[in-house]
C-alpha atoms as a PDB file:
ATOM      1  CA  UNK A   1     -41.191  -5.798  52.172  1.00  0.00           C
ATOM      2  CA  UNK A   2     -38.793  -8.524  50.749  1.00  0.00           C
ATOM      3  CA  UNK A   3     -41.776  -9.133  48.299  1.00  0.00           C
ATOM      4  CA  UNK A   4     -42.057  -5.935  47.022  1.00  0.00           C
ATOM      5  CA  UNK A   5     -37.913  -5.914  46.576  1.00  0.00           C
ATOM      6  CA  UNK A   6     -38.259  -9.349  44.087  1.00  0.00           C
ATOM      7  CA  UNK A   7     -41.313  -7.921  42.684  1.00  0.00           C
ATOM      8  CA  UNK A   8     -39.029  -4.241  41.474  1.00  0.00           C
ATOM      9  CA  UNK A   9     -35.733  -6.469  41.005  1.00  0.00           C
ATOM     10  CA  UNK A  10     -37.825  -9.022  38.443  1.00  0.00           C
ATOM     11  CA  UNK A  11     -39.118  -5.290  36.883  1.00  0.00           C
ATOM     12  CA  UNK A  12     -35.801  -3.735  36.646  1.00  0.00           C
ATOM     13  CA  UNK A  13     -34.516  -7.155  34.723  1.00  0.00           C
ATOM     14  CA  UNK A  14     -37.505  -7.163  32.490  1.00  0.00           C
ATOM     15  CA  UNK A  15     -36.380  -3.493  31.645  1.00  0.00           C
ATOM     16  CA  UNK A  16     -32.777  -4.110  31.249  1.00  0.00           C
ATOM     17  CA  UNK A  17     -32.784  -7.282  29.040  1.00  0.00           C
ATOM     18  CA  UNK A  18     -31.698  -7.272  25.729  1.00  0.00           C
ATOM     19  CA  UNK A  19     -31.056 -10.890  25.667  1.00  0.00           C
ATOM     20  CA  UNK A  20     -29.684 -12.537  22.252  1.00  0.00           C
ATOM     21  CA  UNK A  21     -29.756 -15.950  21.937  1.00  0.00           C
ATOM     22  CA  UNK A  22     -26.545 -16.236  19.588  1.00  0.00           C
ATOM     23  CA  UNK A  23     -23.727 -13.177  20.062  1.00  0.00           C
ATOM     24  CA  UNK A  24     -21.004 -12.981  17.649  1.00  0.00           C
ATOM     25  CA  UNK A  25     -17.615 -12.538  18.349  1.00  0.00           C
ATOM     26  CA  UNK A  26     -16.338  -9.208  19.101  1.00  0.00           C
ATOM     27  CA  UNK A  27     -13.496  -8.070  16.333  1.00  0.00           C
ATOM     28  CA  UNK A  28     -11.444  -8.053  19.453  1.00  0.00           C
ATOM     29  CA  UNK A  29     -12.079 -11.724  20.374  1.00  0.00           C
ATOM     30  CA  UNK A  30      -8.486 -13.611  20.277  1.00  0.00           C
ATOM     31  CA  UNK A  31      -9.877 -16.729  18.954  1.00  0.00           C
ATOM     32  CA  UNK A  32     -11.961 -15.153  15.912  1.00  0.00           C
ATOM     33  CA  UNK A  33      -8.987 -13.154  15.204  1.00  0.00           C
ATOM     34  CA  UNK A  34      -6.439 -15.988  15.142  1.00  0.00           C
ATOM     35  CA  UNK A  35      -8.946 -17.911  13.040  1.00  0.00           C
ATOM     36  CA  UNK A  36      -9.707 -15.297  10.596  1.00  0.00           C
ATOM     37  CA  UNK A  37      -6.005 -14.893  10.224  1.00  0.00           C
ATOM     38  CA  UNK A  38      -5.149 -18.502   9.697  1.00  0.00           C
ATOM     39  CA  UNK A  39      -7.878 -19.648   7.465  1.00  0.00           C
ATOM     40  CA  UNK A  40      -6.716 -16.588   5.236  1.00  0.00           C
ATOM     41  CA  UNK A  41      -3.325 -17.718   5.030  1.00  0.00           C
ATOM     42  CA  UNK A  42      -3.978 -21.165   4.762  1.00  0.00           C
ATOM     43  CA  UNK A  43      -5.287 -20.408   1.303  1.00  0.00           C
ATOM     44  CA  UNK A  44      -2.541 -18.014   0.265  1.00  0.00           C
ATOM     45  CA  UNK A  45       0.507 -20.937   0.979  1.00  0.00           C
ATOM     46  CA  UNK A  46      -1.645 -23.682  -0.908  1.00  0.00           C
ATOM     47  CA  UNK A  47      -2.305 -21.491  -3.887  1.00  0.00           C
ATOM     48  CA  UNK A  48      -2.162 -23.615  -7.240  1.00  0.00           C
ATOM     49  CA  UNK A  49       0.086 -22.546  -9.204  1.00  0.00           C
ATOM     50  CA  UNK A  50       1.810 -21.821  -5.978  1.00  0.00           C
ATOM     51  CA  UNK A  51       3.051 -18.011  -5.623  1.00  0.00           C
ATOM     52  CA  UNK A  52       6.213 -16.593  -5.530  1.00  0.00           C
ATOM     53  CA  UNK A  53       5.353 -13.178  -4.042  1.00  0.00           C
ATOM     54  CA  UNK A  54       2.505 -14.318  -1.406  1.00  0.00           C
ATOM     55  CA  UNK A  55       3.008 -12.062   1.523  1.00  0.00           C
ATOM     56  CA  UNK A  56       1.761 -13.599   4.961  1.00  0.00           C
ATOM     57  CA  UNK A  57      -1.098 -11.575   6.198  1.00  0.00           C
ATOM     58  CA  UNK A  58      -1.944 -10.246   9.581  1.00  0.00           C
ATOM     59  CA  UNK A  59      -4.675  -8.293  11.304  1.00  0.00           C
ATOM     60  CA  UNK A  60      -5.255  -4.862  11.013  1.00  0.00           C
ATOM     61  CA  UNK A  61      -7.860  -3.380  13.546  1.00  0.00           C
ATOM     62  CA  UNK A  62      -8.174  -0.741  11.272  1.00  0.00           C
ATOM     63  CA  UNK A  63     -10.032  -2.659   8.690  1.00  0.00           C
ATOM     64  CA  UNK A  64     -11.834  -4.835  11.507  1.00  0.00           C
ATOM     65  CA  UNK A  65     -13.600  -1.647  12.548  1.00  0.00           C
ATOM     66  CA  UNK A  66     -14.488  -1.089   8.741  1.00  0.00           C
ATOM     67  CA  UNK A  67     -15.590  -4.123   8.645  1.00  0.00           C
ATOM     68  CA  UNK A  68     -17.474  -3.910  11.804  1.00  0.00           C
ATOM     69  CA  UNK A  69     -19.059  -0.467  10.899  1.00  0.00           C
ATOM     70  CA  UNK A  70     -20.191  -1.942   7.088  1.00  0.00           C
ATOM     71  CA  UNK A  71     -21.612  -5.177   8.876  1.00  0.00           C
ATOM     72  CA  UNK A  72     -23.584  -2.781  11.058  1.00  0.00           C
ATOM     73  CA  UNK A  73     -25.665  -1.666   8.193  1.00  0.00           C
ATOM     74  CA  UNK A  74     -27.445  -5.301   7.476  1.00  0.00           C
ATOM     75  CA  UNK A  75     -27.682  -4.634   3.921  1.00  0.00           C
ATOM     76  CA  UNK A  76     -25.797  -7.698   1.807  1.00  0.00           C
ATOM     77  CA  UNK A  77     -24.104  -5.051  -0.591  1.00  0.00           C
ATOM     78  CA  UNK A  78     -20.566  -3.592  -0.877  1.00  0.00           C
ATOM     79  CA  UNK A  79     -19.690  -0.962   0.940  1.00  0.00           C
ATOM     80  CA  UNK A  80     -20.605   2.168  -0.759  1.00  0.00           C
ATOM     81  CA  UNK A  81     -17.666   4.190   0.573  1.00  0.00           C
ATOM     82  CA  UNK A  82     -14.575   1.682  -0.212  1.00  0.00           C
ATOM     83  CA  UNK A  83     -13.937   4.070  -3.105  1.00  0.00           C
ATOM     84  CA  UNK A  84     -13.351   7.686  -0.263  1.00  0.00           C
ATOM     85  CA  UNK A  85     -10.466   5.260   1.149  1.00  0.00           C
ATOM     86  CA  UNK A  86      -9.972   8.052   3.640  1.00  0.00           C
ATOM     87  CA  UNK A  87     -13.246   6.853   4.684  1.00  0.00           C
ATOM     88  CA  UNK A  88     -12.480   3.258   5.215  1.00  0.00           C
ATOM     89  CA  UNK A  89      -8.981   3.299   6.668  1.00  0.00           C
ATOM     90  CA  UNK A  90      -6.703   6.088   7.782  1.00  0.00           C
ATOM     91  CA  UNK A  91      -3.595   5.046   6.742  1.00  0.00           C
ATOM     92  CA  UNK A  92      -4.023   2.812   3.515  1.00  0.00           C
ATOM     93  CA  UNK A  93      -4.905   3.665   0.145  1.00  0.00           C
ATOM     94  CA  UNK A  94      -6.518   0.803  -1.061  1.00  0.00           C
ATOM     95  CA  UNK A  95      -9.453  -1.312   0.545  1.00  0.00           C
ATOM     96  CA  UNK A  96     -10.745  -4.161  -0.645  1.00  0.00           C
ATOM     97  CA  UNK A  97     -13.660  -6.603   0.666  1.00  0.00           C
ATOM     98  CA  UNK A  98     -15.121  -9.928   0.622  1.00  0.00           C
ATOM     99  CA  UNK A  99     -18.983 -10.461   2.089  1.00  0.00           C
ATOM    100  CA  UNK A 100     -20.631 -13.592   3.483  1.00  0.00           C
ATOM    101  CA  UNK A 101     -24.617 -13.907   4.780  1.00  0.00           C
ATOM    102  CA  UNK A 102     -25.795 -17.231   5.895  1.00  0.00           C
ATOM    103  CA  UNK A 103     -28.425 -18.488   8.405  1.00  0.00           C
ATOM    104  CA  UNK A 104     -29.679 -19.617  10.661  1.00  0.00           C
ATOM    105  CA  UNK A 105     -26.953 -17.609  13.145  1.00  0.00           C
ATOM    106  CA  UNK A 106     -26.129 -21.021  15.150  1.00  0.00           C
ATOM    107  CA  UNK A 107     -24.147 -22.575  12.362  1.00  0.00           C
ATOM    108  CA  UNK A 108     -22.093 -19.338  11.345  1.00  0.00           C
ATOM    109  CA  UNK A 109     -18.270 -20.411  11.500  1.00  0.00           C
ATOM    110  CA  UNK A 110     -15.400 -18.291  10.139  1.00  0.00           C
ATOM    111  CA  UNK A 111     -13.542 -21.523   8.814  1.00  0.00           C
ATOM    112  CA  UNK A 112     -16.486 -22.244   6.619  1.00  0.00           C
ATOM    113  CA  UNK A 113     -17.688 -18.943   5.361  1.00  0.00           C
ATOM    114  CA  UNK A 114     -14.091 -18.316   4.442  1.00  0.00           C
ATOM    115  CA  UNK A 115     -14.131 -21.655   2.772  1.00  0.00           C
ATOM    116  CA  UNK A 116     -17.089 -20.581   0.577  1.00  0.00           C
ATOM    117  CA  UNK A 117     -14.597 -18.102  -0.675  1.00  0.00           C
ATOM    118  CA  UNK A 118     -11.953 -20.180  -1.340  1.00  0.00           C
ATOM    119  CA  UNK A 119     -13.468 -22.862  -2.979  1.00  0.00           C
ATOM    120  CA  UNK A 120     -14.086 -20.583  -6.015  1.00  0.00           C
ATOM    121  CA  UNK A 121     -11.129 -21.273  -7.323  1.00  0.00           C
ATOM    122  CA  UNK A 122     -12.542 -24.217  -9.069  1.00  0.00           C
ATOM    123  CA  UNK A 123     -14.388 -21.164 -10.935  1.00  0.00           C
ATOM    124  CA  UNK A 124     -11.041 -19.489 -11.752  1.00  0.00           C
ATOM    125  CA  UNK A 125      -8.573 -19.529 -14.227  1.00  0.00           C
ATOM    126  CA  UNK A 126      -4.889 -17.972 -13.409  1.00  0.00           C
ATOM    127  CA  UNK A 127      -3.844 -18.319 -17.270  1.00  0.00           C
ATOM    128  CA  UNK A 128      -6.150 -16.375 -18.393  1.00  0.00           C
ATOM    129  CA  UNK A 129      -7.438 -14.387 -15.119  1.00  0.00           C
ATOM    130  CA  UNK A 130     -10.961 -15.280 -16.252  1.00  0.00           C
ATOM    131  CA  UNK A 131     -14.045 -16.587 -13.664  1.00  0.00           C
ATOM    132  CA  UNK A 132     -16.328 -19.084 -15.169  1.00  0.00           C
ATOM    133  CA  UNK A 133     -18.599 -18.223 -12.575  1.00  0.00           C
ATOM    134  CA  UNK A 134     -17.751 -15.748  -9.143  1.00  0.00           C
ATOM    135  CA  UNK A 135     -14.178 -15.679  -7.738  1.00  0.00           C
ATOM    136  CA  UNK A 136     -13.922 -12.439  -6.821  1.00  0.00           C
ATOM    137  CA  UNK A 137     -14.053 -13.173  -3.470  1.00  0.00           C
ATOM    138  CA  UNK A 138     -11.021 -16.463  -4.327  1.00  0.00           C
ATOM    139  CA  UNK A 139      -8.822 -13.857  -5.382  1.00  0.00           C
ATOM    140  CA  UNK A 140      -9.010 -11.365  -2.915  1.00  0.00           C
ATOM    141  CA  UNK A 141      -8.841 -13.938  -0.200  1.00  0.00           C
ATOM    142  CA  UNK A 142      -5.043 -14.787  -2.220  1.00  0.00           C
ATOM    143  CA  UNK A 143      -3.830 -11.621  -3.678  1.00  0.00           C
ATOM    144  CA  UNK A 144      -0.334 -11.793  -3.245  1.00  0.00           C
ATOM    145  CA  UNK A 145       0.242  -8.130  -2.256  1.00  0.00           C
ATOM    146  CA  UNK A 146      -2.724  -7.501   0.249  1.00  0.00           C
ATOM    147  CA  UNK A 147      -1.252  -8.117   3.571  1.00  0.00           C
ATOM    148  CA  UNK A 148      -3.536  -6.570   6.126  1.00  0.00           C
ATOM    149  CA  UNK A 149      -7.185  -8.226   6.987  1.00  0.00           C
ATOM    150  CA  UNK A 150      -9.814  -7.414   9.613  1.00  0.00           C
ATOM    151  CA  UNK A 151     -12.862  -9.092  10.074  1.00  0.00           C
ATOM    152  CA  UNK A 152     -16.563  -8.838  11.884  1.00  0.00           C
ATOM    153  CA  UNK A 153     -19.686 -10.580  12.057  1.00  0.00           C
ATOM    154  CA  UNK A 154     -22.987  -9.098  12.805  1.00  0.00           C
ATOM    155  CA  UNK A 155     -26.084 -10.831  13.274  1.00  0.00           C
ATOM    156  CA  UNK A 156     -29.124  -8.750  11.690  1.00  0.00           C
ATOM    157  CA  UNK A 157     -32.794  -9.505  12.068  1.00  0.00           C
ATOM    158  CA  UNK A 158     -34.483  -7.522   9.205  1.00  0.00           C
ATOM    159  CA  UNK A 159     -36.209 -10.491   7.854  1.00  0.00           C
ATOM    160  CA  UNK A 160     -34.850 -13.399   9.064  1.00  0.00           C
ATOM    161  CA  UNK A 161     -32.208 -13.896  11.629  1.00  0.00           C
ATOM    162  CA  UNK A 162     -29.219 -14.248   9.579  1.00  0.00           C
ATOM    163  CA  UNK A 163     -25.241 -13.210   9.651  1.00  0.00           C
ATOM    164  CA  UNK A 164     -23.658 -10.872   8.281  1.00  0.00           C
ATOM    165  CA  UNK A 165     -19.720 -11.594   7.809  1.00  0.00           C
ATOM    166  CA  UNK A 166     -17.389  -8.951   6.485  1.00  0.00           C
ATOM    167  CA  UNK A 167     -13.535  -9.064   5.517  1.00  0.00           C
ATOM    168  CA  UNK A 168     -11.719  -5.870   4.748  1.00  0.00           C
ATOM    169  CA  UNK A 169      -8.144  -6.532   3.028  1.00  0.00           C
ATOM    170  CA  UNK A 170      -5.312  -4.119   2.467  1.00  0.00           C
ATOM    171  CA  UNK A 171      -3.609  -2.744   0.102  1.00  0.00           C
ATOM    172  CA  UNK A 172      -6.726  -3.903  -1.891  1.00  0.00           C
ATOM    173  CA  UNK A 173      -6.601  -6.858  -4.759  1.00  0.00           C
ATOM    174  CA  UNK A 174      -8.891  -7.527  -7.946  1.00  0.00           C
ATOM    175  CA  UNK A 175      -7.300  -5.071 -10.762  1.00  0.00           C
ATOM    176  CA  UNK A 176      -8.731  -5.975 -13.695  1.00  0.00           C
ATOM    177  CA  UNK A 177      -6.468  -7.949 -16.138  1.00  0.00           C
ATOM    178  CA  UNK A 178      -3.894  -8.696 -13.310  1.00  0.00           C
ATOM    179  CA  UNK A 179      -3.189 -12.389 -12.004  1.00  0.00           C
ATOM    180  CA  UNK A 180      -3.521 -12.365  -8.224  1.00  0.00           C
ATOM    181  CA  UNK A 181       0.236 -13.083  -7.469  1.00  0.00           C
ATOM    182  CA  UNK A 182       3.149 -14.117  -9.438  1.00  0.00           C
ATOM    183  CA  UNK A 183       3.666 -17.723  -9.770  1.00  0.00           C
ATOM    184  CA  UNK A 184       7.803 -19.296 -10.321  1.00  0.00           C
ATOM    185  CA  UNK A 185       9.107 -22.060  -8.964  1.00  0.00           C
ATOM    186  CA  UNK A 186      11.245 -20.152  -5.977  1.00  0.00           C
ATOM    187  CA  UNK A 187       8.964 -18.900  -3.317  1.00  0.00           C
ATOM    188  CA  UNK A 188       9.552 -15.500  -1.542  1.00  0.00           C
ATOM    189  CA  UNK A 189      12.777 -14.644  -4.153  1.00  0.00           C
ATOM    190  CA  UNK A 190      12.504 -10.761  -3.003  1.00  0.00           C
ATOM    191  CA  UNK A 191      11.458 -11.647   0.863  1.00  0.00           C
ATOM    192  CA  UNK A 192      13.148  -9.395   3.095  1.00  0.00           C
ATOM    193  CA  UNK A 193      12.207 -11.122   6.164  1.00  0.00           C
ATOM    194  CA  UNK A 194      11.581 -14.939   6.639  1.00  0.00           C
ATOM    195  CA  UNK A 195       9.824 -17.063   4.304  1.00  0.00           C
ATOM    196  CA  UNK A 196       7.533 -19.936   5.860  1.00  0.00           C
ATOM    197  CA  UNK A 197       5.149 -22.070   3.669  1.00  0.00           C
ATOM    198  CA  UNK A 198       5.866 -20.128   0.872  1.00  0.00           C
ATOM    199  CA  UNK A 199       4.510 -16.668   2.608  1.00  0.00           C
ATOM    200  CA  UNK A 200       7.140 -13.966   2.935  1.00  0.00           C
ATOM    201  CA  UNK A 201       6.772 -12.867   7.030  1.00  0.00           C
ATOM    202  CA  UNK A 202       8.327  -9.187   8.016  1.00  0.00           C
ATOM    203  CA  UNK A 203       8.175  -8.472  11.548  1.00  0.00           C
ATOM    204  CA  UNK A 204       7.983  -4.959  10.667  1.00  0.00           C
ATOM    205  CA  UNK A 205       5.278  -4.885   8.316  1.00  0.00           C
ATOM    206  CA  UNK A 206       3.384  -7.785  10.430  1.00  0.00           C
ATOM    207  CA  UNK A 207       3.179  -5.295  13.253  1.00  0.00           C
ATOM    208  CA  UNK A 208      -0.012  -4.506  14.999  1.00  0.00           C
ATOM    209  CA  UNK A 209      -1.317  -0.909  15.055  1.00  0.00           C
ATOM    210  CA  UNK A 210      -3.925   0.569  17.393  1.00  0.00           C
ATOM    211  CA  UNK A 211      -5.971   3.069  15.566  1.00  0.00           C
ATOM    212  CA  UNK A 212      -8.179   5.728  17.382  1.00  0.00           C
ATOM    213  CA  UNK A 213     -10.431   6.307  15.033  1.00  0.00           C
ATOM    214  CA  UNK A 214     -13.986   5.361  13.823  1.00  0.00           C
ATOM    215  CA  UNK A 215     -15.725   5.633  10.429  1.00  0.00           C
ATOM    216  CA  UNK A 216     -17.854   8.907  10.173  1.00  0.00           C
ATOM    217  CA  UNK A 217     -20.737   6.523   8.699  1.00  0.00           C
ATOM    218  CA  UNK A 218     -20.462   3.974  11.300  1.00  0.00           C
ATOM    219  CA  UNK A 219     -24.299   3.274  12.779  1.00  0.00           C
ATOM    220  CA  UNK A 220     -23.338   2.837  16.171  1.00  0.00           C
ATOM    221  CA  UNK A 221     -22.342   6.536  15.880  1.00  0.00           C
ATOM    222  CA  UNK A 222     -25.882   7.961  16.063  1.00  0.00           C
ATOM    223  CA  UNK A 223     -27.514   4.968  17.893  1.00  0.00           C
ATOM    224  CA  UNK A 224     -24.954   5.599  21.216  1.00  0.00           C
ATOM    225  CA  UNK A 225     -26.406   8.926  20.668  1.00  0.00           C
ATOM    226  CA  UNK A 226     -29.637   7.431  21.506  1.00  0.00           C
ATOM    227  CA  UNK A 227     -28.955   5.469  23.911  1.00  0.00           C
ATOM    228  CA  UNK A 228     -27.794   7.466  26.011  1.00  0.00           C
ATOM    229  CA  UNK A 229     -30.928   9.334  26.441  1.00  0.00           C
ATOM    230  CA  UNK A 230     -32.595   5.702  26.567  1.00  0.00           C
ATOM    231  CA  UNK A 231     -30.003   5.542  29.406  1.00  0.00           C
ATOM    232  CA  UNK A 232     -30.279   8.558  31.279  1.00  0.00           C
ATOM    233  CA  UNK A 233     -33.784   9.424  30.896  1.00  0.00           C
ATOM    234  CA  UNK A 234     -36.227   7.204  29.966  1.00  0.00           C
ATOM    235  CA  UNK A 235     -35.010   3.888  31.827  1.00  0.00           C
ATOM    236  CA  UNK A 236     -35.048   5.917  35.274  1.00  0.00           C
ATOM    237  CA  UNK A 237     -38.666   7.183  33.976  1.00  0.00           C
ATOM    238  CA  UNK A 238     -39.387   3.808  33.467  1.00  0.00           C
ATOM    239  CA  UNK A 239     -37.920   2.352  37.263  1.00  0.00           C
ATOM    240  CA  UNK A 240     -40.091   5.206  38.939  1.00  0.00           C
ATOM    241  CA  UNK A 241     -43.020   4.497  37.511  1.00  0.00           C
ATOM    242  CA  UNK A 242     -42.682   0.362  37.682  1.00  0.00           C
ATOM    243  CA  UNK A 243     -41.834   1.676  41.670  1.00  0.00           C
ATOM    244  CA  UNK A 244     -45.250   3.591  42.093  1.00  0.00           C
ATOM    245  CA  UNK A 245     -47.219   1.115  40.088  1.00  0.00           C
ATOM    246  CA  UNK A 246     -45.583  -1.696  42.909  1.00  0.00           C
ATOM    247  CA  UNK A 247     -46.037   0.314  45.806  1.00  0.00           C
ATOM    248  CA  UNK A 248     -49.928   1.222  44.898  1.00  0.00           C
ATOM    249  CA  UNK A 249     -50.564  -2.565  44.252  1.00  0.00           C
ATOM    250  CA  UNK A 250     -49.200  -3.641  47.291  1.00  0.00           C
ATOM    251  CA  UNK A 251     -50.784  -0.418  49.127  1.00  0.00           C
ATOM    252  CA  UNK A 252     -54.612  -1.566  47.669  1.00  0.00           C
ATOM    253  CA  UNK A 253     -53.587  -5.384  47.866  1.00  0.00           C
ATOM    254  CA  UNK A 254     -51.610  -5.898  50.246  1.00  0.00           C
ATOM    255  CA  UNK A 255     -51.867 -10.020  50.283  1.00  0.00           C
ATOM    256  CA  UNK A 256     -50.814  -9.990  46.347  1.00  0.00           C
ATOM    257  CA  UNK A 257     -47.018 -10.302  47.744  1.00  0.00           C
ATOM    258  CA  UNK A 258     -48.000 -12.670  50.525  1.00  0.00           C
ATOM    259  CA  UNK A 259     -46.576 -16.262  49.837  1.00  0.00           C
ATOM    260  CA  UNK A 260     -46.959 -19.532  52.000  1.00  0.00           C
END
């Protein structure tokens, strides 16, 4: 009998895995949080020629739900609804967004696909707010007024195993013509709070906010759908009939579960 138990427990397991060999970090994970957070600011205080109206910037679960909604979608492409802000946030009315894809999954790091973005700043020039080549994602990462930022990876497996990493920013940056902050030699002039490495800090606006709310286009939206019934139909389905194919093995053969 304790053979046919290991024989159903090893089924049950064969049924229930969904095992990944890399798992990104959940937008709720502390540590990919902090570090999405700091590598962002990091670039805004060591901006060149350094701002005067660089507001620190904190995370807004919000826009990490975006984020982790668009990322859902595995397609290496804006998001389609950024423009219906009501879609992308409930509260702001600007989004903006930066987009990273790299493989294979094992080496994706936050600090370095935020890097990528940063480092086109070699391509930029603040004179004459012209890109020699991308930069887009260089001066969103540093636009003075965005404050807010939430982050998610996803890995996807259309083609090739790869990551998908998505940063949502609000208010959103990149108005044509405009320089991405204001550069004098004072920092934080107009900071109402406390100024630190040249980023204006306001406990107020720094705030977290919980938001109970979901995009209407999210994926995961129809999939729990199907899951469910994946859940409460066809895995039990499944169990009985891995249970009567057991039990009529060992009933016909009954030395198959013998072992010495």
């Amino acid at each position: 009998m304790g053979s046919m138990v290991e024989v159903l427990l090893w089924a049950w397991i064969i049924l229930d895995s969904g095992v990944c060999s890399v798992l990104m970090p959940e937008i709720t994970d502390g540590k990919f949080i902090d570090e999405c957070v700091r590598e962002h600011n990091k670039a805004r205080s060591s901006v060149s020629p350094p701002a005067s109206n660089m507001l620190y910037m904190t995370w807004d679960e919000g826009l990490a739900i975006t984020a982790r909604a668009w990322a859902r979608h595995c397609v290496f492409e804006h998001n389609i609804y950024l423009k219906d802000v009501r879609r992308v946030h409930p509260t702001f009315s600007s989004v903006g967004e930066n987009l990273w894809t790299g493989y294979p999954p094992s080496l994706f790091n936050v600090t370095r696909a935020i890097k990528r973005w940063v480092d086109e700043k070699d391509h930029y020039n603040y004179q004459t707010t012209s890109c020699s080549k991308v930069c887009g994602h260089y001066t969103q990462v540093v636009w003075g007024t965005s404050y807010k930022v939430g982050c998610a990876a996803q890995l996807c497996n259309r083609q090739i195993d790869s990551v998908i990493f998505v940063c949502n920013y609000a208010p959103g940056g990149n108005i044509n013509g405009w320089q991405p902050y204001e550069s004098e030699s004072e920092a934080c002039p107009g900071c109402t709070g406390s100024c630190v490495d040249r980023l204006c800090r306001n406990k107020e606006r720094d705030a977290p906010r919980r938001y109970n709310w979901t995009p209407d286009w999210d994926p995961a939206l129809s999939a729990a759908g199907a899951n469910y019934v994946v859940i409460l139909v066809v895995r039990p389905i499944a169990l009985m009939f891995t249970f009567i194919a057991a039990y009529a093995v060992h009933y016909f053969y009954p030395d198959v579960f013998c072992y010495e």
